[in-house]
Protein backbone atom coordinates (compact mmCIF):
# COMPACT_ATOMS: atom_id res chain seq x y z
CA UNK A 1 0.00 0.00 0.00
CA UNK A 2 1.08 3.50 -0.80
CA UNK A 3 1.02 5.51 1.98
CA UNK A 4 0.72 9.61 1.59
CA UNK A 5 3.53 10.71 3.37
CA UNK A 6 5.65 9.15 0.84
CA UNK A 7 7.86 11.45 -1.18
CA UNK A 8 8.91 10.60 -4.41
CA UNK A 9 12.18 9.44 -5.22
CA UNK A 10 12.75 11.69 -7.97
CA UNK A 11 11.91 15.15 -6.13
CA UNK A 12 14.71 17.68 -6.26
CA UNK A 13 14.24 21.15 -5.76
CA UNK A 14 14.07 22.29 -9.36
CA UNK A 15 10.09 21.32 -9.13
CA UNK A 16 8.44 23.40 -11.83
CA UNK A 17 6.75 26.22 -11.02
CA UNK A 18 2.83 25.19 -11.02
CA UNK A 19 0.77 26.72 -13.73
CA UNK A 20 -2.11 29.70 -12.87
CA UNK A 21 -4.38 27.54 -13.69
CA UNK A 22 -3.51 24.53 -12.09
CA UNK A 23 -3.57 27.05 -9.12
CA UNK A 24 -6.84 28.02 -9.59
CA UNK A 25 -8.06 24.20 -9.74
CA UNK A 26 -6.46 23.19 -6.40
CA UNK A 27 -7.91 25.98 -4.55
CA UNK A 28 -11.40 25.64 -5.75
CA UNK A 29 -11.25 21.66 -5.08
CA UNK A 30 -9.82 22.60 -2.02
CA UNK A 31 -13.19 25.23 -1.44
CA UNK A 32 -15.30 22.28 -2.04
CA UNK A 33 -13.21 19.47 -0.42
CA UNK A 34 -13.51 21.31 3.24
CA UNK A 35 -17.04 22.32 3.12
CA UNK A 36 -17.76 19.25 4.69
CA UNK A 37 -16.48 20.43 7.83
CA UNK A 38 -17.69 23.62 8.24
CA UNK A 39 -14.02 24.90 8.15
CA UNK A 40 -12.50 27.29 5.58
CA UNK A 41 -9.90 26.93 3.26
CA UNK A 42 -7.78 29.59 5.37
CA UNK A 43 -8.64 27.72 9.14
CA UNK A 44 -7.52 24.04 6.90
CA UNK A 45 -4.05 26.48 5.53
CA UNK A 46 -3.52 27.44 9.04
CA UNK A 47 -3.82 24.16 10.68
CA UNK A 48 -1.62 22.56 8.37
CA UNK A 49 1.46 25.02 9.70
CA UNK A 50 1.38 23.73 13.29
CA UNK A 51 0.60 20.22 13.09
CA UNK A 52 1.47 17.14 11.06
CA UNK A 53 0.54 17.34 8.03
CA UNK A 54 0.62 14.46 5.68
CA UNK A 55 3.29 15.43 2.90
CA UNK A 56 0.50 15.27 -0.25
CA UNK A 57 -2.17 16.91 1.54
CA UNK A 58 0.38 19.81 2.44
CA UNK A 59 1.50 19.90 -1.12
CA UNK A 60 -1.76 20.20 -2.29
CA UNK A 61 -2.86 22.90 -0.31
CA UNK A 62 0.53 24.47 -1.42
CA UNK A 63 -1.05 24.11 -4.88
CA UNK A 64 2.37 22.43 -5.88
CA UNK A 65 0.38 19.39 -7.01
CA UNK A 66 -2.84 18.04 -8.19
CA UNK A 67 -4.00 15.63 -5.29
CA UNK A 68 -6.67 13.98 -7.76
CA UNK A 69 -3.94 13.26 -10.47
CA UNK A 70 -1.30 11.91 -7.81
CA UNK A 71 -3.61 9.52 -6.54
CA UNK A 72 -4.34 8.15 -9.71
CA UNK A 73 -0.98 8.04 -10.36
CA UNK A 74 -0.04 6.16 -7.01
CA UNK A 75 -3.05 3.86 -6.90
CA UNK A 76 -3.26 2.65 -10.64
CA UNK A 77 -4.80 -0.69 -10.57
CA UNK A 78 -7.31 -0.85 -7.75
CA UNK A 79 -10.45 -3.48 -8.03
CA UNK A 80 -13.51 -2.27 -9.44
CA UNK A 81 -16.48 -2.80 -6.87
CA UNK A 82 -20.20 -3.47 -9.02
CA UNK A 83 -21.75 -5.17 -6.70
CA UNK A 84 -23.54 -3.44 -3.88
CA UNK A 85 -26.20 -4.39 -0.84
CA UNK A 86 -27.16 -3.13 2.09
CA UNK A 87 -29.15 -4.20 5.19
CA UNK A 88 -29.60 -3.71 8.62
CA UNK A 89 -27.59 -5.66 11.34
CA UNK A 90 -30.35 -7.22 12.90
CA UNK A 91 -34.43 -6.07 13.17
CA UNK A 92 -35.57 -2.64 14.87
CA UNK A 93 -31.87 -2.30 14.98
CA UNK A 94 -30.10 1.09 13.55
CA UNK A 95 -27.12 -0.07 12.57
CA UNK A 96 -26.59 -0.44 8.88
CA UNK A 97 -24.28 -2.45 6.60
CA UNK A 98 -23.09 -1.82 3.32
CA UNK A 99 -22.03 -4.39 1.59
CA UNK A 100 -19.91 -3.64 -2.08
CA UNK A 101 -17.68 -6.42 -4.04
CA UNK A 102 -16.03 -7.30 -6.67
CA UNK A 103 -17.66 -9.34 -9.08
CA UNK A 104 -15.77 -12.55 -7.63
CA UNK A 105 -15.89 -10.92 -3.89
CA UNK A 106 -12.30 -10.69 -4.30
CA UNK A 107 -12.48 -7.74 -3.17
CA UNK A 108 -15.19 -5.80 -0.95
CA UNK A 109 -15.80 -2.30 1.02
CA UNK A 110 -18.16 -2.74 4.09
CA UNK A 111 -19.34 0.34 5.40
CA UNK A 112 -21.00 -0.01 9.17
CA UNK A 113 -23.42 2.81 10.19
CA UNK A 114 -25.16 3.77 12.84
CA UNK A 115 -25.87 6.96 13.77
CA UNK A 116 -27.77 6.77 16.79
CA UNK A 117 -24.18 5.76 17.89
CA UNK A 118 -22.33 8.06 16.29
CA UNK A 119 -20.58 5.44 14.52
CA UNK A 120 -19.07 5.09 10.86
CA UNK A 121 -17.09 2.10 9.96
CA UNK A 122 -15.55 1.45 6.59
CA UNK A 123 -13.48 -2.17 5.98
CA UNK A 124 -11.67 -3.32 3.29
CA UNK A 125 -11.03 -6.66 2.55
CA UNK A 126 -8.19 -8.62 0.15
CA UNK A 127 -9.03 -12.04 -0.95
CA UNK A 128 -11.08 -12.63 1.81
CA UNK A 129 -7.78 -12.62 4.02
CA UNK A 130 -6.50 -9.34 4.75
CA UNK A 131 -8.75 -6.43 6.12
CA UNK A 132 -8.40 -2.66 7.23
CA UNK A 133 -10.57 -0.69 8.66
CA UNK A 134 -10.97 2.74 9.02
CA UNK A 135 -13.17 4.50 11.73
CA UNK A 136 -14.28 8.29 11.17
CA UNK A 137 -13.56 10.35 14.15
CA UNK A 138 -17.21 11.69 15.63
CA UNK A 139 -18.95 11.51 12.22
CA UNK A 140 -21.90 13.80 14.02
CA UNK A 141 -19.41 16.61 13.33
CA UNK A 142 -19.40 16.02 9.76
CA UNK A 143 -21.70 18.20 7.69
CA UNK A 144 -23.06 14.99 6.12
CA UNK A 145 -25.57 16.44 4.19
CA UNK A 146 -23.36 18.91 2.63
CA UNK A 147 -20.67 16.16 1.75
CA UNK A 148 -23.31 13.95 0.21
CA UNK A 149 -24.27 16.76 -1.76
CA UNK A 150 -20.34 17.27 -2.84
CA UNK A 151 -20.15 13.18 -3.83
CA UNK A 152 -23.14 13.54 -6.03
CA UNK A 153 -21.80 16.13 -8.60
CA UNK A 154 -22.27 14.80 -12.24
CA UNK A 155 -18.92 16.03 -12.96
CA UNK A 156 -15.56 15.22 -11.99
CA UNK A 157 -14.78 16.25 -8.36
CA UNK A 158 -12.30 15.61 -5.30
CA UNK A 159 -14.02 15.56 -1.43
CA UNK A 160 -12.95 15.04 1.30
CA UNK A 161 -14.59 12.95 4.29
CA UNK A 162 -13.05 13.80 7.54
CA UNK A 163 -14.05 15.05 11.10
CA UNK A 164 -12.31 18.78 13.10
CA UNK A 165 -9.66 16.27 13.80
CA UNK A 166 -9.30 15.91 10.34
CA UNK A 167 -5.87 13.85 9.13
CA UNK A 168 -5.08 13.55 12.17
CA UNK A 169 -7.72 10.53 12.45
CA UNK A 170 -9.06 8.16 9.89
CA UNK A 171 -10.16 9.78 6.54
CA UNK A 172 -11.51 9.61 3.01
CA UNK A 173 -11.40 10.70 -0.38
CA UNK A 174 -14.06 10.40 -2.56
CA UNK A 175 -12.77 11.44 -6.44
CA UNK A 176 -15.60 11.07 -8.77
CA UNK A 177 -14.93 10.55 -12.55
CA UNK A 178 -16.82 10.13 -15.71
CA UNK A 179 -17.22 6.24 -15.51
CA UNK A 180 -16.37 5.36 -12.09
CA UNK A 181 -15.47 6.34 -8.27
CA UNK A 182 -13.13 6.35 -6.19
CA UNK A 183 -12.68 5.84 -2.46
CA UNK A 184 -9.11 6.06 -1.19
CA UNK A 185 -8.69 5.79 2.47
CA UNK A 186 -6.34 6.84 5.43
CA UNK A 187 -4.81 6.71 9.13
CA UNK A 188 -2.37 8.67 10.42
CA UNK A 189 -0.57 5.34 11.44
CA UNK A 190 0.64 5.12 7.34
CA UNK A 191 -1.63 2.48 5.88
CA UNK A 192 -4.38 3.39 3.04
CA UNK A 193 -6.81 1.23 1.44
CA UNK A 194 -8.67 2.30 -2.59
CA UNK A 195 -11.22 1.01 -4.40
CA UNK A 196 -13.01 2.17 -7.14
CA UNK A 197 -16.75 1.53 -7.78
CA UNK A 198 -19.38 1.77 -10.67
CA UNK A 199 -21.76 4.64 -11.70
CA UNK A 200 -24.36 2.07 -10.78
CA UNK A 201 -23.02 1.03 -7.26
CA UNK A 202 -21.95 4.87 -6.28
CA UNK A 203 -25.69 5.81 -6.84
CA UNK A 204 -26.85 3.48 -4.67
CA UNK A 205 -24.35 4.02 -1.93
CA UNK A 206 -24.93 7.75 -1.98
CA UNK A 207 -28.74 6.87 -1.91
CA UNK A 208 -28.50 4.60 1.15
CA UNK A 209 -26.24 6.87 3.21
CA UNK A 210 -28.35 9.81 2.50
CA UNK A 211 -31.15 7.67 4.08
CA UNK A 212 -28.70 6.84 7.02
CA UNK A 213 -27.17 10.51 7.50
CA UNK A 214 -29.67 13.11 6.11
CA UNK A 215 -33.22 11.26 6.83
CA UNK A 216 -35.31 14.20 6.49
CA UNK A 217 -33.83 15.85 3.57
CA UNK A 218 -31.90 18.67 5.63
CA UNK A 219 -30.95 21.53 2.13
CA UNK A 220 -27.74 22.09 1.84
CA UNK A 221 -25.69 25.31 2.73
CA UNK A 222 -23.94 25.79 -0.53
CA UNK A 223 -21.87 28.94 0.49
């Protein structure tokens, strides 16, 4: 697994100037990426000067790179997830399971809800052998609807999925493009997880967590 502190090899300090509009790009995904929070893109530029901040992510906001493109770059062949269910854990019980695989289950994403609890779980699994899981840090914090409402652009889009404590708990990033998704996760401990999913599966994950995490159709403060 790649892990996003990594540097790579071939950095010297002749790094190209970025372009103005490459610039412009990273701020505005940045805009949209912490609006999930309820934090600005200035409180996210001044956090990341006095704690650790994972090397991409700081490069990023430095608009030296383009996160979405380095990702790709770094993650290149991760399983495509088409099959998706969900249900709950047991009857008059609120915690939810969602359940996405690979077409031979050789790979799968299980995402364990339940907000009563303040809970959001999200494991992936290897061959049925290996599994990591990744636990959101106080998910009520989260501006949920207003992150659903950034995963369900049409158009191709970078968001990020983290709590106030941000990267320095669990997170994810959801990157949607044309004819798939993509979830990469992290922890602050160095490990990372990515899977990419279907047009057909991403609608009906965003469906089923909007019915877990914005029940009564809160609108969304688009500022």
């Amino acid at each position: 697994m790649t892990d996003i502190n990594d540097r790579p090899s071939t950095l010297s300090g002749n790094m190209k100037r970025p372009s103005a509009t490459m610039v412009r790009r990273v701020i505005n995904r940045l805009e949209q990426a912490v609006g999930a929070d309820r934090s600005t893109p200035e409180a996210i530029a001044a956090l990341s000067k006095t704690t650790s901040t994972p090397w991409l992510i700081q490069q990023f906001m430095d608009g030296a790179i383009d996160l979405e493109s380095e990702l790709f770059e770094r993650y290149p062949n991760v399983p495509l997830l088409s099959v998706a269910k969900f249900r709950a854990l047991a009857d008059n019980n609120s915690h939810q399971i969602g359940y996405l695989a690979a077409q031979d289950e050789s790979a799968t994403l299980h995402i364990d809800l339940d907000p009563t609890r303040n809970l959001a779980h999200f494991t992936f699994t290897a061959g049925g052998m290996l599994s990591q899981r990744y636990i959101l840090d106080n998910p009520d914090a989260i501006d949920r609807p207003r992150w659903l409402d950034l995963m369900d652009r049409r158009q191709a889009g970078l968001t990020f999925l983290w709590s106030e404590s941000r990267w320095q708990s669990d997170y994810l990033i959801w990157v949607v493009r044309r004819y798939s998704t993509h979830i990469f996760a992290f922890s602050p401990s160095g490990t990372s997880a990515a899977v990419r999913i279907t047009p057909e599966s991403s609608r009906a994950v965003l469906d089923w967590l909007g019915k877990q995490w914005n029940p009564k159709g809160t609108p969304v403060n688009r500022w």
